[in-house]
Protein backbone atom coordinates (compact mmCIF):
# COMPACT_ATOMS: atom_id res chain seq x y z
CA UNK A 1 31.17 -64.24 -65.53
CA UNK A 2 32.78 -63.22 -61.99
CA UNK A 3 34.33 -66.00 -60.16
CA UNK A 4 32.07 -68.09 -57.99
CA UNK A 5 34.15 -70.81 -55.56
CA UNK A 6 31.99 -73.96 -55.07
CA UNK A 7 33.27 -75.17 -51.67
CA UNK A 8 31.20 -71.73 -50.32
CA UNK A 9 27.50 -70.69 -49.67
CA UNK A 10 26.01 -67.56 -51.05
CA UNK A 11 23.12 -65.17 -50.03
CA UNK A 12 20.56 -63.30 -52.81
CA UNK A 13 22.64 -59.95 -51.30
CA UNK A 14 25.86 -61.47 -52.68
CA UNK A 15 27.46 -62.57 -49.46
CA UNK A 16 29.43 -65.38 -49.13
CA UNK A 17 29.95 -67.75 -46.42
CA UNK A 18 32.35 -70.50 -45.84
CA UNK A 19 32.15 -72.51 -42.18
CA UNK A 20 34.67 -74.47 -39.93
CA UNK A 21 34.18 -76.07 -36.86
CA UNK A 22 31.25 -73.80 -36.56
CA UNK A 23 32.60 -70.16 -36.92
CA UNK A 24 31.54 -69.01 -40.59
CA UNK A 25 33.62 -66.36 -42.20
CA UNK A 26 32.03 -64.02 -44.15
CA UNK A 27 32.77 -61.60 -47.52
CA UNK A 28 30.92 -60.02 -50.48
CA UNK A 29 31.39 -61.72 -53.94
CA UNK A 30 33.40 -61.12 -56.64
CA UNK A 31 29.94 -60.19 -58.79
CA UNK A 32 29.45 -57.65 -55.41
CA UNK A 33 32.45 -56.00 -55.75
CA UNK A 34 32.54 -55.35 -59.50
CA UNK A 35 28.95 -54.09 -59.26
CA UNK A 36 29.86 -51.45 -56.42
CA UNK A 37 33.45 -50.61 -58.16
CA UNK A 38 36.20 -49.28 -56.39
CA UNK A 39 35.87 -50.00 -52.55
CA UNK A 40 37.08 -46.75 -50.40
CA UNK A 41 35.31 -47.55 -46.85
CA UNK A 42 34.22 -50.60 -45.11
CA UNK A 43 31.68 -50.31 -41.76
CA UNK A 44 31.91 -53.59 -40.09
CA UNK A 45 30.18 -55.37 -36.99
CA UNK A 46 32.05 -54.99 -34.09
CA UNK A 47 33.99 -58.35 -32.42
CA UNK A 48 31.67 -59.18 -29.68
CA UNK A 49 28.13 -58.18 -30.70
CA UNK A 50 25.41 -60.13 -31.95
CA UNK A 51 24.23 -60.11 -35.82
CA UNK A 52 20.93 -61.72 -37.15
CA UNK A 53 21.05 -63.16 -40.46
CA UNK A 54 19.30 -60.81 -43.12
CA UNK A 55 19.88 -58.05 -41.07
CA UNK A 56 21.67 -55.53 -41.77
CA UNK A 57 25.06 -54.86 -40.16
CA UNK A 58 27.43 -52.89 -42.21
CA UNK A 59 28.01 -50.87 -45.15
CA UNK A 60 30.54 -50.78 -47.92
CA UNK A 61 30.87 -47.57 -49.90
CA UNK A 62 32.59 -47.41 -53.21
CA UNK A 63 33.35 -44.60 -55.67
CA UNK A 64 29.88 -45.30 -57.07
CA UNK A 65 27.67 -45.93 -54.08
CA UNK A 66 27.07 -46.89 -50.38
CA UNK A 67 25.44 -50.61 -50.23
CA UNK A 68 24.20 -52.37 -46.97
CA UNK A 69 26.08 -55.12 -45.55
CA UNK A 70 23.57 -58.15 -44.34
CA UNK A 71 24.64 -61.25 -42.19
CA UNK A 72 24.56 -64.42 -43.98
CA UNK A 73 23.75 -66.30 -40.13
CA UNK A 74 23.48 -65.42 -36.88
CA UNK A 75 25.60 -65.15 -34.06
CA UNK A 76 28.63 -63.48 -32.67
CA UNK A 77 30.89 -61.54 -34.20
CA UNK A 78 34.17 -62.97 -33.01
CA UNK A 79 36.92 -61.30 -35.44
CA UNK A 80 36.82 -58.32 -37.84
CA UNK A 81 39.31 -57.96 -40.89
CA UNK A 82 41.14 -54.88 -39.28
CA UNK A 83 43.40 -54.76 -42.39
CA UNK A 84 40.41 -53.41 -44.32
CA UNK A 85 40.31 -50.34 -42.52
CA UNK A 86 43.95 -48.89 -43.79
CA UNK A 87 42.94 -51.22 -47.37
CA UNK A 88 39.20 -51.60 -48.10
CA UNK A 89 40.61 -52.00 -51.66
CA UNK A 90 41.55 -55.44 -50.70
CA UNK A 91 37.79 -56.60 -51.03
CA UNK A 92 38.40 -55.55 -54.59
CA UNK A 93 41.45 -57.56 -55.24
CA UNK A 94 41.07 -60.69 -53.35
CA UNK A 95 37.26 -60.77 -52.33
CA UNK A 96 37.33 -65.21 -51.56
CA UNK A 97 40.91 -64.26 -49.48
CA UNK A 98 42.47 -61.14 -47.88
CA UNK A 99 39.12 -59.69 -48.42
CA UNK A 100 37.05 -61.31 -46.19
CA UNK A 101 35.00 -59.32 -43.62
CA UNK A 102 34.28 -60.87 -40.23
CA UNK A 103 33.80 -63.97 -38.60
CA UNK A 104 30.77 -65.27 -36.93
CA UNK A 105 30.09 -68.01 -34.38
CA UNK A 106 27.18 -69.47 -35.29
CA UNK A 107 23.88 -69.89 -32.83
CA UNK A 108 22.14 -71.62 -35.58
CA UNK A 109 23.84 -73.93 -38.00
CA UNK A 110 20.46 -74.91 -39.89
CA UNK A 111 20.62 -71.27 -40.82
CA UNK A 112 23.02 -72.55 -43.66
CA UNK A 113 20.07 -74.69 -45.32
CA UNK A 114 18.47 -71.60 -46.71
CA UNK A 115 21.93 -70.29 -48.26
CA UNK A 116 22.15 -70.86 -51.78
CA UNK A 117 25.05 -73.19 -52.98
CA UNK A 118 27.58 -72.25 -56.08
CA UNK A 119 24.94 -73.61 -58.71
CA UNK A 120 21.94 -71.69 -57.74
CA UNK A 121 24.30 -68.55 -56.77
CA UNK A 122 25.52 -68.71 -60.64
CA UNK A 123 21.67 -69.34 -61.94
CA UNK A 124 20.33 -66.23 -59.60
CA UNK A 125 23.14 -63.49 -60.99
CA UNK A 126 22.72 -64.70 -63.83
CA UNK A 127 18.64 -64.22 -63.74
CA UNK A 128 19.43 -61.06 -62.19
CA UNK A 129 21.19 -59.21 -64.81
């Protein structure tokens, strides 16, 4: 079973958020990243513009496949993980850490109510495979 943190929240797309003081930081799990095998290219959000959650705002590509990036909550982008763009193969190692994608501050914190937490994230990967 791929490792699944309980202090974060989780989307059906395999996203994972954890929040402080209102900016949420945001990754793909470890199940994401060992479904898509080896990361080679990361498309991020730009710092500054404005994501929706569900929407669509980046793609990972890995040996195997290209797969959409969606935002867990909305707001602004307010940092990107630049050292993914020399070492996208850092989502792969560390996915909860130096793997992290971007940071969002949040125009709607109820948005987190309809995240999943740790339990149901475990009970819906494990439903879906």
């Amino acid at each position: 079973m791929s490792e699944i943190p309980k202090d974060l929240l989780y989307t059906e797309t395999h996203e994972w958020v954890a929040i402080e003081d209102g900016i949420a930081t945001c990754g793909i799990t470890d199940f994401a990243q060992d479904q898509l095998g080896d990361i080679v290219y990361v498309e991020l959000p730009e710092a500054g513009s404005a994501v929706g959650a569900g929407e669509v705002c980046g793609v990972i590509e890995s040996v195997k496949a290209a797969s959409d990036l969606y935002a867990p909550v909305s707001g602004e982008v307010v940092e990107v993980n630049q050292d993914l763009t020399d070492a996208p193969e850092l989502i792969n190692k560390d996915p909860y850490g130096d793997g992290w994608l971007f940071r969002v501050k949040m125009s709607d914190p109820s948005e987190t109510d309809a995240l999943l937490d740790a339990a149901r994230y475990e009970q819906f990967v494990v439903e879906e495979s």
